[in-house]
N, C-alpha and C. Protein backbone atom coordinates (compact mmCIF):
# COMPACT_ATOMS: atom_id res chain seq x y z
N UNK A 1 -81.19 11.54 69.26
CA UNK A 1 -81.17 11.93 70.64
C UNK A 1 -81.72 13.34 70.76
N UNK A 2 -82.65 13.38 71.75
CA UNK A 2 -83.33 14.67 71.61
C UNK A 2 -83.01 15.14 72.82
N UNK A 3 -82.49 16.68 72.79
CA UNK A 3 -82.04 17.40 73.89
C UNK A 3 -83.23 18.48 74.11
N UNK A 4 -83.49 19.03 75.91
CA UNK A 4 -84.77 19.33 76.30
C UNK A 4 -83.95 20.92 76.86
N UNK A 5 -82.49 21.15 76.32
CA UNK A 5 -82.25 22.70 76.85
C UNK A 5 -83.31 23.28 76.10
N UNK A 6 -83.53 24.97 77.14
CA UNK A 6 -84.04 26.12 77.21
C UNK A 6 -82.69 26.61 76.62
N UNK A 7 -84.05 27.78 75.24
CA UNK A 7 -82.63 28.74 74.97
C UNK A 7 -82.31 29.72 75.79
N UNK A 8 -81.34 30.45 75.93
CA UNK A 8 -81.45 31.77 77.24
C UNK A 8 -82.12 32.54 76.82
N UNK A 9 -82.65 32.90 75.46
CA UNK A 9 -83.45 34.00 74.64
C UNK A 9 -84.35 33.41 74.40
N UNK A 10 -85.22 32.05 74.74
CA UNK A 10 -86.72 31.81 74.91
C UNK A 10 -87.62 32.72 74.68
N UNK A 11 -87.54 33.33 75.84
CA UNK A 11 -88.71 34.26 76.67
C UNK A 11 -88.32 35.56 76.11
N UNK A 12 -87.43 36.34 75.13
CA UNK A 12 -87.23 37.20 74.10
C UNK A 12 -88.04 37.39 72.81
N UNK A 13 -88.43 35.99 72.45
CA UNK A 13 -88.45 35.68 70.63
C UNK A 13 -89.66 36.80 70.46
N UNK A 14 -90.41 36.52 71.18
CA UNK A 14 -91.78 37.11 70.89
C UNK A 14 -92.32 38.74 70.70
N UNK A 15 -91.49 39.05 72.18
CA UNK A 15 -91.30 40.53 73.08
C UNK A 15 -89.41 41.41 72.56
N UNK A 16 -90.25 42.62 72.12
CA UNK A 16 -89.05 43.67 71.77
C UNK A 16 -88.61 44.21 73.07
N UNK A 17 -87.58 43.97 73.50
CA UNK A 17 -86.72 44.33 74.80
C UNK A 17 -85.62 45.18 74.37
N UNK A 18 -85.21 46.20 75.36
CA UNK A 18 -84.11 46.81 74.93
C UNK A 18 -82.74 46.04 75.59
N UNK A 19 -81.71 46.03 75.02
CA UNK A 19 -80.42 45.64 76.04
C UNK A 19 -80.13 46.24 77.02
N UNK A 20 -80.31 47.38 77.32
CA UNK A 20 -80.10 48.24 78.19
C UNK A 20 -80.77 47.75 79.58
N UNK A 21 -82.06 47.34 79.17
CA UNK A 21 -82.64 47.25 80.47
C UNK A 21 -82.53 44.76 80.93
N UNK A 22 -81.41 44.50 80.11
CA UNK A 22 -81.41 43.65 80.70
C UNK A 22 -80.48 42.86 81.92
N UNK A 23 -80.27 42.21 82.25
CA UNK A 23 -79.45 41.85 83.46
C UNK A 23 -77.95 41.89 82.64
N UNK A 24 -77.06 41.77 83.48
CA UNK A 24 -75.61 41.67 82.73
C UNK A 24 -75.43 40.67 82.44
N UNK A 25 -75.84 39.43 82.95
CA UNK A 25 -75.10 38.70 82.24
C UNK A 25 -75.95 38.42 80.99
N UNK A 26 -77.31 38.58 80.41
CA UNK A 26 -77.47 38.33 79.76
C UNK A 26 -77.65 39.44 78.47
N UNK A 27 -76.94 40.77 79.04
CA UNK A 27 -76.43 41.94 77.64
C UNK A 27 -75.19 41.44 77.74
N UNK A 28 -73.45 40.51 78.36
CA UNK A 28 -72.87 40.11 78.11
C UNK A 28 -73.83 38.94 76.82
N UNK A 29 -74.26 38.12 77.10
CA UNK A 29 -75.13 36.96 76.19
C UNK A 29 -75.08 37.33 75.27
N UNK A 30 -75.71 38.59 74.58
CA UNK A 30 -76.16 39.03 73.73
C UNK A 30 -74.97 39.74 72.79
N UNK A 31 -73.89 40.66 73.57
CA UNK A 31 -73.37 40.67 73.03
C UNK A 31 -72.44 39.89 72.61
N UNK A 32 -71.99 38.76 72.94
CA UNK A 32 -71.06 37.91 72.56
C UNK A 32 -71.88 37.35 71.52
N UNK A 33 -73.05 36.91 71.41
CA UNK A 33 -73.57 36.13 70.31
C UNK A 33 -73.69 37.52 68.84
N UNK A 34 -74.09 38.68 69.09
CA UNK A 34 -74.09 39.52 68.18
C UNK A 34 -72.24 40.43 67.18
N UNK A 35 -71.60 40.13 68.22
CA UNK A 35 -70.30 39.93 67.76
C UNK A 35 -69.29 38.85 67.11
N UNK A 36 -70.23 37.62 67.56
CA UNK A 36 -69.58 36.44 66.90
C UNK A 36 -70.17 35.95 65.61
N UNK A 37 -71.32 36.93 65.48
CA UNK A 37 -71.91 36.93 64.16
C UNK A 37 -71.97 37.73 63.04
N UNK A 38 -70.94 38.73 63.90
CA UNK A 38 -70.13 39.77 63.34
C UNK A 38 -69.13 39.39 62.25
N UNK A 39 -68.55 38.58 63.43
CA UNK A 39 -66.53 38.08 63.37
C UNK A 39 -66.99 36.78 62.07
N UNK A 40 -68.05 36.48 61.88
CA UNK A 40 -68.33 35.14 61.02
C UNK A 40 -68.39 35.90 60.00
N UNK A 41 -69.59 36.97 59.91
CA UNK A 41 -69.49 37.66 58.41
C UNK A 41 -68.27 37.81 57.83
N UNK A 42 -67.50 38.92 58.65
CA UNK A 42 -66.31 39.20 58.08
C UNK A 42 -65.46 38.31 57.54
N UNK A 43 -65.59 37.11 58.66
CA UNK A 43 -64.43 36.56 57.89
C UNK A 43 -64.94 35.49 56.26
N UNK A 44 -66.61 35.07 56.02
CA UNK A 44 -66.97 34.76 55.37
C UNK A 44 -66.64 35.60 54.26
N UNK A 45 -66.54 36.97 54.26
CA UNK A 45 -66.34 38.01 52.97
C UNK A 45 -65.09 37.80 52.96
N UNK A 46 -64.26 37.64 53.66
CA UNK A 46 -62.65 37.80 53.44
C UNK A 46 -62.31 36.33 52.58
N UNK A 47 -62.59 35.45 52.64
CA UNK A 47 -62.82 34.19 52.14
C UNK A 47 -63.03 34.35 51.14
N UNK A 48 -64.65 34.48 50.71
CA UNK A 48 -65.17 35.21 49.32
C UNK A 48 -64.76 36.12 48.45
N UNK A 49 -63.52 36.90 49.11
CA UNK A 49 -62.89 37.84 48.09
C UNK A 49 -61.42 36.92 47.75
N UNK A 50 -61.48 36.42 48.56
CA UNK A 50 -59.65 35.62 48.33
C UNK A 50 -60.04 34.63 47.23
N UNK A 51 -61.41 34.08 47.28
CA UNK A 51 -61.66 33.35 46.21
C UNK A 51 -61.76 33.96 44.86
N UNK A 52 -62.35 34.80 45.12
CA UNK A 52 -62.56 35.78 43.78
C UNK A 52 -61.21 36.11 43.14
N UNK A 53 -60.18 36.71 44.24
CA UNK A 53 -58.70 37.25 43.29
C UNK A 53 -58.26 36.26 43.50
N UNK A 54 -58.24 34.78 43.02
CA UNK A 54 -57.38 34.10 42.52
C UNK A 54 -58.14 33.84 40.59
N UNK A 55 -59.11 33.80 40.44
CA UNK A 55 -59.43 34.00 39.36
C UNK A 55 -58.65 35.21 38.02
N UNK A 56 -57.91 34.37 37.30
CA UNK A 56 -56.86 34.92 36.07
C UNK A 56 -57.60 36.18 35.51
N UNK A 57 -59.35 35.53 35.41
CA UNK A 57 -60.18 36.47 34.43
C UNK A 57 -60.68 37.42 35.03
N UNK A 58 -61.49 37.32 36.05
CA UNK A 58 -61.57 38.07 36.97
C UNK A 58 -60.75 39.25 37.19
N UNK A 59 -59.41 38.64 37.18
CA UNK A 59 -58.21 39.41 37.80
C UNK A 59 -58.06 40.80 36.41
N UNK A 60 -58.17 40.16 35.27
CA UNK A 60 -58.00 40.84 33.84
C UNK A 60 -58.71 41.64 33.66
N UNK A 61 -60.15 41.26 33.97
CA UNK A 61 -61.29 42.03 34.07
C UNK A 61 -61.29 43.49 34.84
N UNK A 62 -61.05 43.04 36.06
CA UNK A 62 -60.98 44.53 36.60
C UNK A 62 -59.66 45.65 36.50
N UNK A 63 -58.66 45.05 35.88
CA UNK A 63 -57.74 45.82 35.53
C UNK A 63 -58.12 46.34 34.48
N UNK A 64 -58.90 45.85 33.63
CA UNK A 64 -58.96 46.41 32.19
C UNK A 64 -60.25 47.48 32.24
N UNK A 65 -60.91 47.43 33.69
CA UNK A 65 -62.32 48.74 34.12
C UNK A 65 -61.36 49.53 34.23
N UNK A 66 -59.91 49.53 34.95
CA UNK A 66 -59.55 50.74 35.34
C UNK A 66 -58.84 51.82 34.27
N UNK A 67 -58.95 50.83 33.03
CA UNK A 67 -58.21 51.90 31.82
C UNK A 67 -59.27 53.23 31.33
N UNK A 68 -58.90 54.10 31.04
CA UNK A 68 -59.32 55.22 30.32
C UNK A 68 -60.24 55.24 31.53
N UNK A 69 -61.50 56.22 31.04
CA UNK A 69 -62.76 56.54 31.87
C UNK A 69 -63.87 55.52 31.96
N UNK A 70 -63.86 53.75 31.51
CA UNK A 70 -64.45 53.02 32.06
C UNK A 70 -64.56 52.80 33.55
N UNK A 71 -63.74 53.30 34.04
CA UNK A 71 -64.28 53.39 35.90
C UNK A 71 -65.00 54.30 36.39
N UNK A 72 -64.91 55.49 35.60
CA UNK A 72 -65.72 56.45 35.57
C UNK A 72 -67.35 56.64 35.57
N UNK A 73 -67.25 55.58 34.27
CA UNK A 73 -68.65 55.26 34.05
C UNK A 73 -69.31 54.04 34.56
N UNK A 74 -68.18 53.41 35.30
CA UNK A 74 -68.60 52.16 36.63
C UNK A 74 -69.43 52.92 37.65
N UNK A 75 -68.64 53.97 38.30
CA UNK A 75 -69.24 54.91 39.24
C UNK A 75 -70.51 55.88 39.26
N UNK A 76 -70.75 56.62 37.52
CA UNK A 76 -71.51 56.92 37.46
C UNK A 76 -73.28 55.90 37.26
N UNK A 77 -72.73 54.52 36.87
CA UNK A 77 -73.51 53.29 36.64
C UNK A 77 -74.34 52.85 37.96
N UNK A 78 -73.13 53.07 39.17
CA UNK A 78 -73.37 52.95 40.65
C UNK A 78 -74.64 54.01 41.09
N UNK A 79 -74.06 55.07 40.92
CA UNK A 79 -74.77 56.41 41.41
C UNK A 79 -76.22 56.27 40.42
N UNK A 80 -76.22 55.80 39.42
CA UNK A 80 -77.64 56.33 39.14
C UNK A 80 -78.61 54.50 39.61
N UNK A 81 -78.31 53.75 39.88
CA UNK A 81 -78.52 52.75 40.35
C UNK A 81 -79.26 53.02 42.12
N UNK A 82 -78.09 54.02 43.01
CA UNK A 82 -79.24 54.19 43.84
C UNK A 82 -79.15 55.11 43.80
């Protein structure tokens, strides 16, 4: 079944518009779709980490970075990375 809606951001895809200069209801539009793609990330990472700390090894793993100055040299590993 093929549906013939118009997206409301059609006549956007092409042309760089600011929000500022668009009608309200469609910077409401925009922002509800740019916040709900917000609220998805987040909660996709919150997911992805709950998965992660249930892992035993995982779990072992990073307790055992935090002994002596191996976190130390986690951080300095970070920093010269960027």
């Amino acid at each position: 079944m093929e549906t013939n809606q118009e997206s409301p951001f059609e006549h956007f895809e092409n042309s760089k518009v600011l929000v500022a200069s668009l009608s309200a209801a469609d910077r409401v539009a925009f922002y509800k779709k740019t916040y709900a793609h917000v609220a998805g990330g987040v909660l996709v990472f919150i997911l992805f980490e709950y998965l992660l700390l249930q892992s035993s090894a995982l779990i072992e793993f990073m307790f055992s970075m935090m002994q002596g100055w191996r976190w130390l040299i986690m951080l300095g590993g970070f920093m010269l990375v960027t």
